[in-house]
Protein backbone atom coordinates (compact mmCIF):
# COMPACT_ATOMS: atom_id res chain seq x y z
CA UNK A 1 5.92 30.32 -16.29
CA UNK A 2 4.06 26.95 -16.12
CA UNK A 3 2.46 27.93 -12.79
CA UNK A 4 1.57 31.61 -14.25
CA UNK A 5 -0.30 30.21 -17.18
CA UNK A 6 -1.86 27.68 -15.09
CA UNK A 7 -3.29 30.10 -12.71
CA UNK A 8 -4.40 32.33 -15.50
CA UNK A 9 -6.47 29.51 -17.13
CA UNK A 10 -7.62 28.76 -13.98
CA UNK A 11 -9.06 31.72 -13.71
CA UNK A 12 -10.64 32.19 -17.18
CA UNK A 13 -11.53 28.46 -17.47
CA UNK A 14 -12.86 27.55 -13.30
CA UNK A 15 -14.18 24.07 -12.42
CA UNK A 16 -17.03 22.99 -15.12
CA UNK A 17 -20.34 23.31 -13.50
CA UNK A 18 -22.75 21.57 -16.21
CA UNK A 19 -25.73 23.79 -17.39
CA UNK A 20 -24.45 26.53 -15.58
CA UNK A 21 -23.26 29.61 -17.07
CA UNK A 22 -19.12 30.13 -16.87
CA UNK A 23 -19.53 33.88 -15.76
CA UNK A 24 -21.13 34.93 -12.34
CA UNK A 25 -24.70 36.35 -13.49
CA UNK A 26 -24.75 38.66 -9.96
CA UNK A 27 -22.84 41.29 -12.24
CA UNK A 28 -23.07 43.00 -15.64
CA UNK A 29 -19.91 42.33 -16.75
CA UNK A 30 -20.32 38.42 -15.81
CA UNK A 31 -23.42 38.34 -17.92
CA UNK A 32 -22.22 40.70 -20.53
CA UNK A 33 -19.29 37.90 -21.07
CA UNK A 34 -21.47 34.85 -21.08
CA UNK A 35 -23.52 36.43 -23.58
CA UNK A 36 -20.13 37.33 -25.49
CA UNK A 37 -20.17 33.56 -25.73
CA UNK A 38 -23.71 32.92 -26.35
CA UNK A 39 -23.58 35.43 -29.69
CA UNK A 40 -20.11 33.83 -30.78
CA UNK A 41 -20.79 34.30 -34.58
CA UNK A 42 -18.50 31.57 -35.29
CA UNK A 43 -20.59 29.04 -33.70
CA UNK A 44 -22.42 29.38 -36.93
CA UNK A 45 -19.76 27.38 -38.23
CA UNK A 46 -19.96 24.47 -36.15
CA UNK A 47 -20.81 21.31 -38.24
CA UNK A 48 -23.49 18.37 -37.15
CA UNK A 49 -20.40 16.00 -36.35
CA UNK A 50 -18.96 18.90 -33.49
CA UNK A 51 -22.57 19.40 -31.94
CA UNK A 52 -22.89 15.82 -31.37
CA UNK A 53 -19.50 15.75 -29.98
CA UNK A 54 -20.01 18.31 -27.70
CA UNK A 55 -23.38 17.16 -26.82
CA UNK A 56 -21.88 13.66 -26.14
CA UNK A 57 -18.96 14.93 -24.30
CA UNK A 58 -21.77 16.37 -22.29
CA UNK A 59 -23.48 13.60 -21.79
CA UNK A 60 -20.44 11.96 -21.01
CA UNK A 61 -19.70 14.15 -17.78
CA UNK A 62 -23.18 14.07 -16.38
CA UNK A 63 -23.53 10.42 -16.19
CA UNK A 64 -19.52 10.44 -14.54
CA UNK A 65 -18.20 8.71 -18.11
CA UNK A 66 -16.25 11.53 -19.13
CA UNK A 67 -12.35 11.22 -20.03
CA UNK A 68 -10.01 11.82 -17.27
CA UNK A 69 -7.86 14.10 -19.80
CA UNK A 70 -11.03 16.22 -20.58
CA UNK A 71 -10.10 19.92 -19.93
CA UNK A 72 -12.79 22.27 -18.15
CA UNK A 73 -11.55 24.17 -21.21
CA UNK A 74 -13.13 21.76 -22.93
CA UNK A 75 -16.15 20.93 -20.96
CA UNK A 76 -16.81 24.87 -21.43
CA UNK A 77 -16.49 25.07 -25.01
CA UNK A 78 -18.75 22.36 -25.51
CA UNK A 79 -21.48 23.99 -23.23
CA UNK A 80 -21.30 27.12 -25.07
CA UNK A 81 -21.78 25.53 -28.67
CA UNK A 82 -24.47 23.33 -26.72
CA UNK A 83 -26.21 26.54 -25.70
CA UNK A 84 -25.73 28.86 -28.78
CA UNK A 85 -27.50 26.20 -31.03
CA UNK A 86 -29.42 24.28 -28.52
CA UNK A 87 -32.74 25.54 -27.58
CA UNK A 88 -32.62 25.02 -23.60
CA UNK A 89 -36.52 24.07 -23.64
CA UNK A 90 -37.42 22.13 -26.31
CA UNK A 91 -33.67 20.33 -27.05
CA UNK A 92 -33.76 20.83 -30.53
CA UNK A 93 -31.62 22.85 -33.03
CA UNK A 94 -32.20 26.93 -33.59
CA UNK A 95 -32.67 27.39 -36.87
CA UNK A 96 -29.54 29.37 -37.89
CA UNK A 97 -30.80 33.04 -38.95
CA UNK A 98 -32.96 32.73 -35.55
CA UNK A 99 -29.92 32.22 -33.14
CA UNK A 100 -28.18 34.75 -31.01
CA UNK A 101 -25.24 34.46 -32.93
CA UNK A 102 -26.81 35.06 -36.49
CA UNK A 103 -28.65 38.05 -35.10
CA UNK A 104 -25.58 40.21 -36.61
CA UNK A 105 -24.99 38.83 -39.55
CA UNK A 106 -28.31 38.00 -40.74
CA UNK A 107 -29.88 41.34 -39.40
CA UNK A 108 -27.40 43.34 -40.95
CA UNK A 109 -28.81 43.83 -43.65
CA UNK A 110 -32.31 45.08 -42.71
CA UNK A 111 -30.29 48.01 -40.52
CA UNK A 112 -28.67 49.09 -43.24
CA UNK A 113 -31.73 48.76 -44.86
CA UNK A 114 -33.63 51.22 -42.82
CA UNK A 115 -30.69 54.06 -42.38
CA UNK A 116 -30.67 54.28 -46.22
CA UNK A 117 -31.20 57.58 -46.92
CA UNK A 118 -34.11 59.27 -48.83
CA UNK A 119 -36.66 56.50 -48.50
CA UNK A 120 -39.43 56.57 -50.41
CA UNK A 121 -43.12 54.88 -48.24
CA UNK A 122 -42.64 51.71 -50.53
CA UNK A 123 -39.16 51.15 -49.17
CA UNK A 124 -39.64 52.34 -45.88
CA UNK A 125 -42.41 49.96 -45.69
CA UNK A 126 -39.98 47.15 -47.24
CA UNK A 127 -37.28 47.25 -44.62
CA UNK A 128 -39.60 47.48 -41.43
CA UNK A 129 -41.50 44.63 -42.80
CA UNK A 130 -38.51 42.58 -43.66
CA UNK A 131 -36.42 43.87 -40.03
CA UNK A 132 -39.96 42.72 -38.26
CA UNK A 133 -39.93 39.62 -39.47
CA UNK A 134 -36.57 38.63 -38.37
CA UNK A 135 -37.30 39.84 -35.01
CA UNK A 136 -40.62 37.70 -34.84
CA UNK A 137 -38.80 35.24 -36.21
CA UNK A 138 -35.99 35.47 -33.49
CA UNK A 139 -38.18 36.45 -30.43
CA UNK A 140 -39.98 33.28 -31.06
CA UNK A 141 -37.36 31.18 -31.61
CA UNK A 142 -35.85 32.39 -28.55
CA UNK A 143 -38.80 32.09 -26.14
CA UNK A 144 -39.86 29.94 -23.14
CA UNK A 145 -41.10 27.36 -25.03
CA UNK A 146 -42.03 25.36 -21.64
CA UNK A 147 -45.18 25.50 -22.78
CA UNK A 148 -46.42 24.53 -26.62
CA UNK A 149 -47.67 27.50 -28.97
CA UNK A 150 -50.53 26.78 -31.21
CA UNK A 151 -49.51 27.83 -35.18
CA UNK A 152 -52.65 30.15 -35.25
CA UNK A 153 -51.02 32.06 -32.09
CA UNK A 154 -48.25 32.51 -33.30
CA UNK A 155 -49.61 33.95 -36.96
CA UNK A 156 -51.60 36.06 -35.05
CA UNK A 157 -48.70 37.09 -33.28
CA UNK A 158 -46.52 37.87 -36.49
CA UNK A 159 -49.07 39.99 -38.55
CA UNK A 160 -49.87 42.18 -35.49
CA UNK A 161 -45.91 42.37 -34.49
CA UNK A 162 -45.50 43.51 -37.98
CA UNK A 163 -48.77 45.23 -38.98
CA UNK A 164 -47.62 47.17 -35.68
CA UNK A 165 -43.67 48.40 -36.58
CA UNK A 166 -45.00 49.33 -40.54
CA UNK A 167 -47.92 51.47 -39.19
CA UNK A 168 -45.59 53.28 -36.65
CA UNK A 169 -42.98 53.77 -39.27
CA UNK A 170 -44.97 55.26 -42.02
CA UNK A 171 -46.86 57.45 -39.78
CA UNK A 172 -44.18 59.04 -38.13
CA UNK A 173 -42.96 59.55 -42.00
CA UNK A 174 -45.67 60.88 -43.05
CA UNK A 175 -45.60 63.44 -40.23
CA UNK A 176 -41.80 64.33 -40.77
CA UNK A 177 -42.97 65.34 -44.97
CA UNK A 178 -45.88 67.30 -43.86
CA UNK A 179 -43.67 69.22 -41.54
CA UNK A 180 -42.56 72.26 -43.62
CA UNK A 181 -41.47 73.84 -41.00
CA UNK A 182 -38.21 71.65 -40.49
CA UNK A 183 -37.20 72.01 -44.13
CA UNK A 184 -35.62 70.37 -46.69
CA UNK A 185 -32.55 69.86 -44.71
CA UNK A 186 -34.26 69.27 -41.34
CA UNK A 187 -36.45 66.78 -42.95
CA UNK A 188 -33.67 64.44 -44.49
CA UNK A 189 -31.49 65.15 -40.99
CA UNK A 190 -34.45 63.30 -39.32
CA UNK A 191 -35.78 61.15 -41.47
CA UNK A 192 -32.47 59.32 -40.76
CA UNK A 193 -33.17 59.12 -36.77
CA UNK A 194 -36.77 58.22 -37.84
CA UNK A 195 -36.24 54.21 -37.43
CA UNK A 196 -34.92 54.58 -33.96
CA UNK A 197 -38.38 55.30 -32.03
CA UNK A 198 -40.51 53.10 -35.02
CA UNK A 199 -38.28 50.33 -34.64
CA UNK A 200 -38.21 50.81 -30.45
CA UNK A 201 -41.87 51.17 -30.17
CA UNK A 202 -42.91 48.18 -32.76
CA UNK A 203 -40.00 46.10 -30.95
CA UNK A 204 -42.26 46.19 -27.50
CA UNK A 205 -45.38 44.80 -30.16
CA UNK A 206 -43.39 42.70 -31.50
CA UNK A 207 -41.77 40.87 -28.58
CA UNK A 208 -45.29 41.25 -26.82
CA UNK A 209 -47.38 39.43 -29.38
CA UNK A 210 -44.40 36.40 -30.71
CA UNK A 211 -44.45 35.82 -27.14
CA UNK A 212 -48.25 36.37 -25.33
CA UNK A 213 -49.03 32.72 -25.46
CA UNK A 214 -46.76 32.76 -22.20
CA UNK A 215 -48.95 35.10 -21.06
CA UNK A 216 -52.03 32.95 -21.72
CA UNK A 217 -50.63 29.61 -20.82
CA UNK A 218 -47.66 30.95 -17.93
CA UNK A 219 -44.52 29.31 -17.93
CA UNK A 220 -42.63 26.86 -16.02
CA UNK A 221 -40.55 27.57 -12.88
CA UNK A 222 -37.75 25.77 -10.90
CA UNK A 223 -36.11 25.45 -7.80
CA UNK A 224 -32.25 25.38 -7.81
CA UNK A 225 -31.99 21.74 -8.51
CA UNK A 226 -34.43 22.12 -11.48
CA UNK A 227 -37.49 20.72 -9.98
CA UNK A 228 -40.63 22.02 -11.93
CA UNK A 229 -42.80 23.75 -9.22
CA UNK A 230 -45.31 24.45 -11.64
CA UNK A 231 -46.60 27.22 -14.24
CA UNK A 232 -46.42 30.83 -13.38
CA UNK A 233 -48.43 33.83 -15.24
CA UNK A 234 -46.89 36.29 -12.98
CA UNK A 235 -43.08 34.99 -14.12
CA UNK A 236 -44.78 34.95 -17.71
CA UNK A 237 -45.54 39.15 -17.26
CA UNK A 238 -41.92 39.34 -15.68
CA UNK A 239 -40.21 37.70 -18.45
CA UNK A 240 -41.88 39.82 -21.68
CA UNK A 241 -40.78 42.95 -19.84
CA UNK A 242 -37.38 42.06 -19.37
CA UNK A 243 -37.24 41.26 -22.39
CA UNK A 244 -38.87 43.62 -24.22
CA UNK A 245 -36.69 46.59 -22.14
CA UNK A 246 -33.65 45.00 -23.79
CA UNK A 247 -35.47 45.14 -27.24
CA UNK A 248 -36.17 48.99 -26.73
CA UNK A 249 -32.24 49.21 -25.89
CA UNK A 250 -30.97 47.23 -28.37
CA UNK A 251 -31.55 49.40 -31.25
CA UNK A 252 -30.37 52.88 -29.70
CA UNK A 253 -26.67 52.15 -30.73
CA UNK A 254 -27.97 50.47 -33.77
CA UNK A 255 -29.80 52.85 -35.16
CA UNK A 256 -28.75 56.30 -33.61
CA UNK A 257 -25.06 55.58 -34.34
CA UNK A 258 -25.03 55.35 -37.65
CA UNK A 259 -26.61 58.28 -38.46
CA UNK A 260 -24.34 60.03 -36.66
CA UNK A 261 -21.13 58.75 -37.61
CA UNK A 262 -22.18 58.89 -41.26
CA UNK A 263 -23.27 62.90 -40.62
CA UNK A 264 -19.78 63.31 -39.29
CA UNK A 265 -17.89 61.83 -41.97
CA UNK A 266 -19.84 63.13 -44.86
CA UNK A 267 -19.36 66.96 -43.32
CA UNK A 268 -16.50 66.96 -41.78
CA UNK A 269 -14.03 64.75 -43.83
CA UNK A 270 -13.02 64.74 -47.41
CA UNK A 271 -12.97 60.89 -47.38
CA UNK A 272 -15.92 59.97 -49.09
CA UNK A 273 -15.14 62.84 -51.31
CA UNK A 274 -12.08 61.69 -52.83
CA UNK A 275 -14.16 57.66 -52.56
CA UNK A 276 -17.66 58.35 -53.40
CA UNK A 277 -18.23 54.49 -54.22
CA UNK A 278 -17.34 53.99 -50.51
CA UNK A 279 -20.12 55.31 -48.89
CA UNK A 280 -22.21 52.22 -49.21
CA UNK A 281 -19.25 49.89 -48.24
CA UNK A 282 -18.39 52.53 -45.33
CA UNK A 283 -22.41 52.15 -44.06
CA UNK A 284 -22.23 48.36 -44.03
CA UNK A 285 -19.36 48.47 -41.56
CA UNK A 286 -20.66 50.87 -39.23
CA UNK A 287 -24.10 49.28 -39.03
CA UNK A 288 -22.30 45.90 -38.39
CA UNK A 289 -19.91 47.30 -35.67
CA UNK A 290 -22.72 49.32 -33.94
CA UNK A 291 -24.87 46.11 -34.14
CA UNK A 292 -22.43 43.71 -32.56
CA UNK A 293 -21.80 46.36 -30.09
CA UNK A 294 -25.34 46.88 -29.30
CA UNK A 295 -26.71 43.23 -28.98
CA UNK A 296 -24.62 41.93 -25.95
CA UNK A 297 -25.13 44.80 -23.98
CA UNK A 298 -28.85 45.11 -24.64
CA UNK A 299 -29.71 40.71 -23.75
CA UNK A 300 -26.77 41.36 -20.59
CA UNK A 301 -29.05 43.67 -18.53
CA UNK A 302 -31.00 40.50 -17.07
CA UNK A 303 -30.08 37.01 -16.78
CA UNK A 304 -31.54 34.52 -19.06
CA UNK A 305 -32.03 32.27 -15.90
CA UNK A 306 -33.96 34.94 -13.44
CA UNK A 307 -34.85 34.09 -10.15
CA UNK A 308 -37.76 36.12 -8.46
CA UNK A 309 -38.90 35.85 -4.69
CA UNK A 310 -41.23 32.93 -3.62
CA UNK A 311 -43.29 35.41 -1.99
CA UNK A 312 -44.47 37.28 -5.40
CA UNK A 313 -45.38 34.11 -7.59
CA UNK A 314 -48.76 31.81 -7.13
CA UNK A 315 -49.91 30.43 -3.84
CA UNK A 316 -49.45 26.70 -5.29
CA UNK A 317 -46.08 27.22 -6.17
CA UNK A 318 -44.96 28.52 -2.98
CA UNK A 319 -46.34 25.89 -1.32
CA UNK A 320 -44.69 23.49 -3.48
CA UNK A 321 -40.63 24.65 -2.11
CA UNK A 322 -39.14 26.36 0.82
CA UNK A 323 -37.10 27.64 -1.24
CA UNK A 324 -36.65 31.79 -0.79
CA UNK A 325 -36.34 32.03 -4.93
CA UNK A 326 -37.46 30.25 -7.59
CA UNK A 327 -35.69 30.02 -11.07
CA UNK A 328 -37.87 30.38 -14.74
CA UNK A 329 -35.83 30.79 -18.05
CA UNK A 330 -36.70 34.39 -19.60
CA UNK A 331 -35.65 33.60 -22.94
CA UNK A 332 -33.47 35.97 -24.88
């Protein structure tokens, strides 16, 4: 049995390989699980003392100090609390509603926000205002911050981001109420699908303007040992629009699913019937389960470490490796 459950860790648990992710990134599913990891809401709960332990233990294995009892299970848990707080750029602490693994929990709110039904402009307004500004908050916080980004930049960046989503939102609104043709019933039916292409559409803005300082400045790329071959605008313009595809993504389940389930239960069961006072209770949870079912899939369709071909970035930087790739962190 020994032997079994050795193999089996093993296989969950392989060698430690420092800074690199645990999961093969070749594949979907290998990303999918690393970002499992990377969105781990309980790393929320992880206290100053256990960073610095992890960080240490780290540090420990880099520079060949580390215990000879350390675990790779161990090694690999303190990467992954390294990495969910740890800003791979800049070295210093996420704040905690901006992290990966408060995107759930502290976005929550705002979806159910927005799928609340019979919204009035003032409200509508409200929650895209208050959902863009988490976003901002989170697409900047999450950047490649290889390169520094002035504070009017990124103002700029925030009132157009959100100027953007509450302009899209109220004028596809507006449309839906002057619309007589759908009806009364037609016209609540999709007002709730109405955040879905507002909040897609203002995501692209949003992630496009937190983030076009890259664009000005470029950002840094590597060669597989790390080397800094020098600053790339065409990585830059690769990076935004793999990101911002998994921003257009991430809020179909979100947003669409809820709606639907809701519809479903409301018509076809007696349930909230018989427990009127659980409707609101009832949204929470599905907003919540769609959510943490949409945000790994959406930030797994690319590697957060790309590589693209030498042959498609600056002259300077081929020149500067013989490389066939070279490496340049996306950001999530």
């Amino acid at each position: 049995m020994s032997g079994v459950a050795t193999a089996k860790a093993s296989l969950e648990y392989p060698p430690f390989q420092l800074n690199k992710p645990r999961f093969g990134q070749g594949t979907f599913l290998g990303r999918y699980r690393h970002f499992l990891d990377i969105i781990d809401p309980r790393t929320l709960l992880t206290t100053k003392e256990q960073l610095e332990d992890a960080i240490k233990l780290l540090e420990d294995f880099k520079a060949g100090r580390a215990r000879s009892d350390v675990t790779d299970k161990e090694l690999w848990h303190a990467q992954k609390i390294k990495q969910a707080i740890i800003h791979p750029d800049t070295g210093k602490k996420i704040f905690m509603p901006f992290r990966m693994s408060g995107y759930v929990p502290f976005g929550t709110p705002t979806v159910v926000g927005l799928l609340l039904p019979n919204q009035t402009l003032a409200t509508t307004v409200f929650w895209q205002w208050l959902n863009q500004s988490h976003n901002a908050c989170v697409n900047f916080a999450n950047r490649n911050a290889t390169k520094e980004t002035p504070t009017r930049r990124f103002v700029f960046g925030y009132i157009g981001a959100v100027s953007s989503a509450c302009s899209i939102a109220v004028g596809l609104n507006v449309f839906i109420n002057k619309s007589s043709s759908l009806g009364p019933t037609g016209q609540i039916f999709v007002k709730r699908f109405v955040p879905f292409p507002a909040v897609a559409l203002a995501n692209i803005c949003n992630v496009t303007l937190m983030r076009y300082n890259e664009l000005w400045e470029g950002i840094e790329v590597m060669d597989s040992e790390g080397n800094v071959l020098g600053t790339s605008m065409i990585a830059a313009k690769s990076a935004l629009i793999e990101t911002a595809m998994t921003r257009v993504v991430l809020p179909a389940p979100v947003l669409l699913l809820p709606p639907i389930i809701m519809t479903f239960i409301e018509n076809r069961t007696k349930f909230l019937k018989r427990f009127p006072r659980m409707h609101f209770p009832l949204q929470v949870l599905v907003c919540t389960a769609s959510f943490g079912f949409a945000l790994p899939l959406a930030i797994s369709m690319f590697p957060q470490m790309a590589e693209m071909k030498r042959s498609r970035v600056e002259p300077e930087i081929q020149a500067a490796t013989s490389e066939d790739t070279v490496l340049y962190n996306k950001g999530l």
